[in-house]
N, C-alpha and C. Protein backbone atom coordinates (compact mmCIF):
# COMPACT_ATOMS: atom_id res chain seq x y z
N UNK A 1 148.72 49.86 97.05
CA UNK A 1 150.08 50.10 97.52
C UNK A 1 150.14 51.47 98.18
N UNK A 2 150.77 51.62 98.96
CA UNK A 2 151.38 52.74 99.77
C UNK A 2 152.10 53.33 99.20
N UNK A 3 152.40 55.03 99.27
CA UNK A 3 153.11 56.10 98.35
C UNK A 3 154.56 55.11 98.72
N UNK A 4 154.83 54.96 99.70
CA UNK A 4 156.70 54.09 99.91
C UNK A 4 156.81 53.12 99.19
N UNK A 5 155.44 52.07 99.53
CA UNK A 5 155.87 51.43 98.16
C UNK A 5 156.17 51.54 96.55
N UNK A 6 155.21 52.28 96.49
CA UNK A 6 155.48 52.68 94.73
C UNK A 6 156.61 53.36 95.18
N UNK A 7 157.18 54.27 95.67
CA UNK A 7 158.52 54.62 95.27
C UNK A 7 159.55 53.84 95.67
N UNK A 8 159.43 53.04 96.37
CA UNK A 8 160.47 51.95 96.89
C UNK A 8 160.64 51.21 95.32
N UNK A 9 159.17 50.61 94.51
CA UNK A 9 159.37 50.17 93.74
C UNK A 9 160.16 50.50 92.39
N UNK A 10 159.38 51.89 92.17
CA UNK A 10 160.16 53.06 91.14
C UNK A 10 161.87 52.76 91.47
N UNK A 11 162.38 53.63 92.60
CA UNK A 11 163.61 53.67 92.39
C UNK A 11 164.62 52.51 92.88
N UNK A 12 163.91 51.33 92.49
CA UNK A 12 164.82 50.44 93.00
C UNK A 12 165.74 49.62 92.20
N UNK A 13 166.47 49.17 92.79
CA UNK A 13 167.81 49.26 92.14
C UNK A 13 167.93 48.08 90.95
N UNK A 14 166.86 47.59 90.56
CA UNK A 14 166.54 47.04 89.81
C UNK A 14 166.07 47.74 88.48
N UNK A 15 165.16 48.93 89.12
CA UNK A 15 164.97 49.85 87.63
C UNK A 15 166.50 50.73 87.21
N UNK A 16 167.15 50.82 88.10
CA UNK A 16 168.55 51.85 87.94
C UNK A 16 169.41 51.27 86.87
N UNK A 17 169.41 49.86 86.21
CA UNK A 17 170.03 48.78 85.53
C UNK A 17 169.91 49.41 84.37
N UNK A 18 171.12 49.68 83.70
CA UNK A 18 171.04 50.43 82.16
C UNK A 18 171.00 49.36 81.48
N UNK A 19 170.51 49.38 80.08
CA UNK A 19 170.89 48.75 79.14
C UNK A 19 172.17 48.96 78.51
N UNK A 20 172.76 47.92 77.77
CA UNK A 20 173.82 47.81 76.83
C UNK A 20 174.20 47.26 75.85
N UNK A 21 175.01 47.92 74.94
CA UNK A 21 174.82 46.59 73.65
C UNK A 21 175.77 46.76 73.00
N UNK A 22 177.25 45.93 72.75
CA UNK A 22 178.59 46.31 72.47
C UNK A 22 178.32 46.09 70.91
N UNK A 23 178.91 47.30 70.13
CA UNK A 23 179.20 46.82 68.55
C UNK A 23 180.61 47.79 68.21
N UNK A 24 180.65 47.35 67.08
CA UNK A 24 181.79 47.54 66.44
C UNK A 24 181.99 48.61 65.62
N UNK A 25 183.13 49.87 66.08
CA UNK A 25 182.69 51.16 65.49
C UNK A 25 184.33 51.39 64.69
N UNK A 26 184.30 51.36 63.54
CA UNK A 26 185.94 51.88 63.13
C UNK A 26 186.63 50.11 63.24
N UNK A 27 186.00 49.33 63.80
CA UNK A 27 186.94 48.12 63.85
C UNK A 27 186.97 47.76 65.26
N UNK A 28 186.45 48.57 65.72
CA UNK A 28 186.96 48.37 67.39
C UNK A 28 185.56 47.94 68.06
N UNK A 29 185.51 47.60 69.03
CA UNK A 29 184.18 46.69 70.01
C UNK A 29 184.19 47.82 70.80
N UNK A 30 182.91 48.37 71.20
CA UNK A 30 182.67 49.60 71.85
C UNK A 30 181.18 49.62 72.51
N UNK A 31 181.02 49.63 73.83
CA UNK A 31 180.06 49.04 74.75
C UNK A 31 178.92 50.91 74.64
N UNK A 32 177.68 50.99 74.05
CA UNK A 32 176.86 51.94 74.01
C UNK A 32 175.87 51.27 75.41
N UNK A 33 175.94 52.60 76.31
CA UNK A 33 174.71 52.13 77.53
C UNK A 33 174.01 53.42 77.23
N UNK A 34 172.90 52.90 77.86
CA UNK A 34 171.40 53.72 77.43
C UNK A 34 171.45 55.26 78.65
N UNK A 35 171.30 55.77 77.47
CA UNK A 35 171.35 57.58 78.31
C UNK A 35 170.78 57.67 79.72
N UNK A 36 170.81 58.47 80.45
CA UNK A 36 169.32 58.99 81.44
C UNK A 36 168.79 60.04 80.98
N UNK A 37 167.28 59.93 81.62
CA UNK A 37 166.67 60.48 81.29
C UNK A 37 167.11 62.40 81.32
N UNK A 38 168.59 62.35 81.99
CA UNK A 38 168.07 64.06 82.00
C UNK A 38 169.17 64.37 80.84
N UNK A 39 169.82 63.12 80.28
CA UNK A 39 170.62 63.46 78.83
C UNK A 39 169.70 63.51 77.96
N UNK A 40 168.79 62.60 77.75
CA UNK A 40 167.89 62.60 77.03
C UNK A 40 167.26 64.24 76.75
N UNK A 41 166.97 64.74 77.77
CA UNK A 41 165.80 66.26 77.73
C UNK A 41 166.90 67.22 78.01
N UNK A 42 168.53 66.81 77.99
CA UNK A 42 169.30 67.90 77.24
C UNK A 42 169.24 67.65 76.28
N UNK A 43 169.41 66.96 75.38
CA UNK A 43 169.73 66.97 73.69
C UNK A 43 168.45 67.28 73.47
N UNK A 44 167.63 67.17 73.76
CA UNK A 44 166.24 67.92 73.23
C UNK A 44 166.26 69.30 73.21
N UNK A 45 166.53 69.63 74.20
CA UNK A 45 166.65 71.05 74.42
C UNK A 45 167.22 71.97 73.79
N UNK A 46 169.20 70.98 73.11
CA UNK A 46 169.61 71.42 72.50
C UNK A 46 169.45 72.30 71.28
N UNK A 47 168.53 71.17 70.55
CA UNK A 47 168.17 71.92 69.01
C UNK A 47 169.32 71.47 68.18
N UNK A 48 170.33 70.74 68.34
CA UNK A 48 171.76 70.56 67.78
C UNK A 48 171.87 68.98 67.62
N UNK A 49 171.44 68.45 66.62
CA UNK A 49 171.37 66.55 66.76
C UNK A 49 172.73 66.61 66.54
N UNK A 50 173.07 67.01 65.96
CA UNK A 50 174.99 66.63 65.61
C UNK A 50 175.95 66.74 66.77
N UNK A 51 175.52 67.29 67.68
CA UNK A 51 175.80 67.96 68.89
C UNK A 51 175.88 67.16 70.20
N UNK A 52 173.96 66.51 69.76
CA UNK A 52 173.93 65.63 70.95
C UNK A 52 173.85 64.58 70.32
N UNK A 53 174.58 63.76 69.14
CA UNK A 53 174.79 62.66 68.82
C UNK A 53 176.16 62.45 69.39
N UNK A 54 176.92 63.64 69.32
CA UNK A 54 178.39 63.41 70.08
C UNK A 54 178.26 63.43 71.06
N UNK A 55 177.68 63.89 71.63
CA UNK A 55 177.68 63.88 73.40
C UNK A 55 177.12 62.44 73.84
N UNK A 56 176.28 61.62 73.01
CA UNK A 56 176.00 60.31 73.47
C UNK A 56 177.41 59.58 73.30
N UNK A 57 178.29 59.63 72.26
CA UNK A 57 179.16 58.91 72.15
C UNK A 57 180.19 58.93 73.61
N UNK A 58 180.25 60.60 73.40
CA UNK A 58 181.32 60.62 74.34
C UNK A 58 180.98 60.44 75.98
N UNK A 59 179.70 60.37 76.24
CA UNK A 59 179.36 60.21 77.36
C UNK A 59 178.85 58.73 78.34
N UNK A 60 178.25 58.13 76.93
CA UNK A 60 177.66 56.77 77.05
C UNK A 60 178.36 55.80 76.32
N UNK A 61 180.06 55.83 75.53
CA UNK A 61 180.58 55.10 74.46
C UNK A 61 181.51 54.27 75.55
N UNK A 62 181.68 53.24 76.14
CA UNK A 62 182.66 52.66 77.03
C UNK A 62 183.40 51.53 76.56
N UNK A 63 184.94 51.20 76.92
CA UNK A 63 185.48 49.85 76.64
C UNK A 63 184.75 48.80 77.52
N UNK A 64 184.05 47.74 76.74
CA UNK A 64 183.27 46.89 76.59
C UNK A 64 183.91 46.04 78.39
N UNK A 65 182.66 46.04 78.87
CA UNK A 65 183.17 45.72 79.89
C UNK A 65 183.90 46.29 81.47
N UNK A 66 184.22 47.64 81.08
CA UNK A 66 184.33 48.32 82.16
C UNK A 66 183.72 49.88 82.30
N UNK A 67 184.23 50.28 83.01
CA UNK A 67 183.78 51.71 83.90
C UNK A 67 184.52 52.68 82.94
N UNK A 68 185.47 52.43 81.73
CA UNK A 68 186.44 53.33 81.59
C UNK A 68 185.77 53.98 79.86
N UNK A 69 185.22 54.74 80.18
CA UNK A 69 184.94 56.03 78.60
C UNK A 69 185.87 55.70 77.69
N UNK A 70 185.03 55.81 76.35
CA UNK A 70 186.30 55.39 75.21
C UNK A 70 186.74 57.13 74.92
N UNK A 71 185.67 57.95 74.97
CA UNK A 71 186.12 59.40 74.51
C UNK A 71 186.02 60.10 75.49
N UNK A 72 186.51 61.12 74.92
CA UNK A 72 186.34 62.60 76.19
C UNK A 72 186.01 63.63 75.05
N UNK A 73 185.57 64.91 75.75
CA UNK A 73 184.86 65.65 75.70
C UNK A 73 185.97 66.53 74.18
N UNK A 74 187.09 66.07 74.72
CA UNK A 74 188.45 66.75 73.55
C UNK A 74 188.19 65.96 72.41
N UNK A 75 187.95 65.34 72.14
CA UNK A 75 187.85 64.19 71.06
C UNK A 75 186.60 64.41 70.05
N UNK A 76 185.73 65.65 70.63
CA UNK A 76 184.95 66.14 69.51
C UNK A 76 184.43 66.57 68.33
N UNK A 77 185.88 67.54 68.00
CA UNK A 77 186.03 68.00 66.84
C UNK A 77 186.59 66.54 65.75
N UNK A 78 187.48 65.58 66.22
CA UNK A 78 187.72 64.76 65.66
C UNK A 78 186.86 63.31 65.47
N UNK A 79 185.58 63.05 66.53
CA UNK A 79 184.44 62.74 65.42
C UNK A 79 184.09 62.95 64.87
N UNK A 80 183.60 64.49 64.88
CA UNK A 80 183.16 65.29 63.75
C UNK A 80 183.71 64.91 62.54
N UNK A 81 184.87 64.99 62.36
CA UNK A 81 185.36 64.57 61.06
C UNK A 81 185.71 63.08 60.49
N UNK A 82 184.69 62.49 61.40
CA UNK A 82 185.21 61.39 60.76
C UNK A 82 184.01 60.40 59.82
N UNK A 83 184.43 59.91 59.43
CA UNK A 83 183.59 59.86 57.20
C UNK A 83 182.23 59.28 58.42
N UNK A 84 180.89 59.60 57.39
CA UNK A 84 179.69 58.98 57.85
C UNK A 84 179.93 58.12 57.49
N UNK A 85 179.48 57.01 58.10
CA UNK A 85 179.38 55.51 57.71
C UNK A 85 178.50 54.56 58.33
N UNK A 86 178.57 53.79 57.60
CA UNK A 86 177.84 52.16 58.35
C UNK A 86 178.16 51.88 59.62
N UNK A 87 179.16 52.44 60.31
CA UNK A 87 179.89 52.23 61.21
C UNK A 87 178.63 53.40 62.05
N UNK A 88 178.68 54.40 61.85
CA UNK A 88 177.77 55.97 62.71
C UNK A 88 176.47 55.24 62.35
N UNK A 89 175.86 55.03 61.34
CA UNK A 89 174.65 54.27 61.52
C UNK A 89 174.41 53.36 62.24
N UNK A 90 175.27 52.52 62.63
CA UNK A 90 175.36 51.30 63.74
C UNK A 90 175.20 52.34 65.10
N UNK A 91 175.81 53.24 65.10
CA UNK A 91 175.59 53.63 66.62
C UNK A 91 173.99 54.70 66.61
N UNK A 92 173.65 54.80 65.65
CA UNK A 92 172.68 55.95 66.11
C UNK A 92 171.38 54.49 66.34
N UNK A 93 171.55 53.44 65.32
CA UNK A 93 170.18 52.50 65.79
C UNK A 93 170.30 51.83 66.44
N UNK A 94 171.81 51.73 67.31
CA UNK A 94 171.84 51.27 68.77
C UNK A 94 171.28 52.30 70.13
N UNK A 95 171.74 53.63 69.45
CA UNK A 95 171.25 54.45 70.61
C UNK A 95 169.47 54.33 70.44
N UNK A 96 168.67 54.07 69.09
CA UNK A 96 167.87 54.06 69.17
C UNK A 96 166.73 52.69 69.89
N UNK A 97 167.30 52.01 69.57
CA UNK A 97 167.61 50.59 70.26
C UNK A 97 167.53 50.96 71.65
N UNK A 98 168.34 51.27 72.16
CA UNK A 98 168.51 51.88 73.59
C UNK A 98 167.18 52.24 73.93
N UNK A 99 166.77 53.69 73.81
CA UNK A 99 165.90 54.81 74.13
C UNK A 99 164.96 55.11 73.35
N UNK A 100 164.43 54.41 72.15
CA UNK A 100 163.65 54.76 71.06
C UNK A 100 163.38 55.91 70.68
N UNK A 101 165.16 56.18 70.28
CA UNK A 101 164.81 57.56 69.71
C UNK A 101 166.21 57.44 68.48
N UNK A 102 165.92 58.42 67.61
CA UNK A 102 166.22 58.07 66.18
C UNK A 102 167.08 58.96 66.18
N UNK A 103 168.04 59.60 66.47
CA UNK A 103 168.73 60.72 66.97
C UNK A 103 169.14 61.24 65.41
N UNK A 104 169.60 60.85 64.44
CA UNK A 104 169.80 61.30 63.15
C UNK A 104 168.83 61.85 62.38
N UNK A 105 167.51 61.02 62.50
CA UNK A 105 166.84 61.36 61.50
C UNK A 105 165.69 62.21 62.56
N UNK A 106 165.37 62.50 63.49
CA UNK A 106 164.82 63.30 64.51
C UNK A 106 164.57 64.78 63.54
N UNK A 107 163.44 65.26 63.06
CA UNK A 107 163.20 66.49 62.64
C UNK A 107 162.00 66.97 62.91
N UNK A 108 161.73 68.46 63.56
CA UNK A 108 160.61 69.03 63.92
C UNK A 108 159.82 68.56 65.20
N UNK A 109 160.03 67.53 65.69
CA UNK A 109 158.74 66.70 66.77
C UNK A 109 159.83 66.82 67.95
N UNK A 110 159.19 67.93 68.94
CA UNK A 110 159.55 68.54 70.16
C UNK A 110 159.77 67.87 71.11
N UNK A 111 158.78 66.43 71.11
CA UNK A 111 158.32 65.95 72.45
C UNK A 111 159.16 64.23 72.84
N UNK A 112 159.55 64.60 73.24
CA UNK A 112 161.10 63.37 73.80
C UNK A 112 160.31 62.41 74.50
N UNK A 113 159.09 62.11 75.04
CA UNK A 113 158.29 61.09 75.27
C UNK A 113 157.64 60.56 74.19
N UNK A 114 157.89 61.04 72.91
CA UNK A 114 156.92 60.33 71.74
C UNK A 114 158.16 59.47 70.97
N UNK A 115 159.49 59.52 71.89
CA UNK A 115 160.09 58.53 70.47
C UNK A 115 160.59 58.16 70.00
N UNK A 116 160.82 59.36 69.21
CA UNK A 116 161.37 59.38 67.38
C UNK A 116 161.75 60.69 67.01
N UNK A 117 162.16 61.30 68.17
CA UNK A 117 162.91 62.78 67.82
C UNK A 117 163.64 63.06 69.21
N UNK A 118 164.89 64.30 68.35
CA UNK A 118 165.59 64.79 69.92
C UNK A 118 165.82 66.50 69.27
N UNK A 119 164.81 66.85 68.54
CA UNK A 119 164.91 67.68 67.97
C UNK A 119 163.66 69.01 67.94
């Protein structure tokens, strides 16, 4: 193949296709699509999983079916407080599901191509 082809192939609009996978958070149906890669190697960067577990919500959390964000960026402090549950475990092994990465339990392992950390 020719360098155009491989990149024709790479960025074509076929690889651009996120994944998605609607579940149920608090009671409500809530559409999680799979990060990009340069959210991904911010929350790494971060050092803050609690940090960039909210920022997946609020960035990648959508009403099921459309273009429209369930949260905003204001709505932070009030995930924060809201009880851990079966419900937050559903979303972290969907995000992991997503991107194979474990965003909760992520400790010590630097390298955001191995996985199983964002930490």
């Amino acid at each position: 193949m020719t360098r155009d082809e491989v990149r024709a192939k790479i960025f074509s609009s076929e690889n651009k296709r996120f994944k998605t996978k609607t579940i149920d958070l608090f009671g409500a149906p809530v559409e999680l699509r799979q990060p990009t890669l340069g959210m991904i190697l911010e929350a790494q960067q971060s050092g803050d999983r609690k940090l960039s577990l909210m920022r997946l919500l609020v960035d990648y959390c959508y009403v099921p079916g459309t273009e429209e964000k369930v949260f905003e960026l204001t709505d932070m402090d009030s995930l924060m407080a809201m009880p851990f549950s079966e419900d937050l475990m559903r979303v972290n092994t969907t995000i992991a599901e997503l991107t194979n990465i474990d965003v909760m339990s992520a400790e010590g392992n630097s390298d955001p191509m191995q996985g199983d950390s964002m930490s």
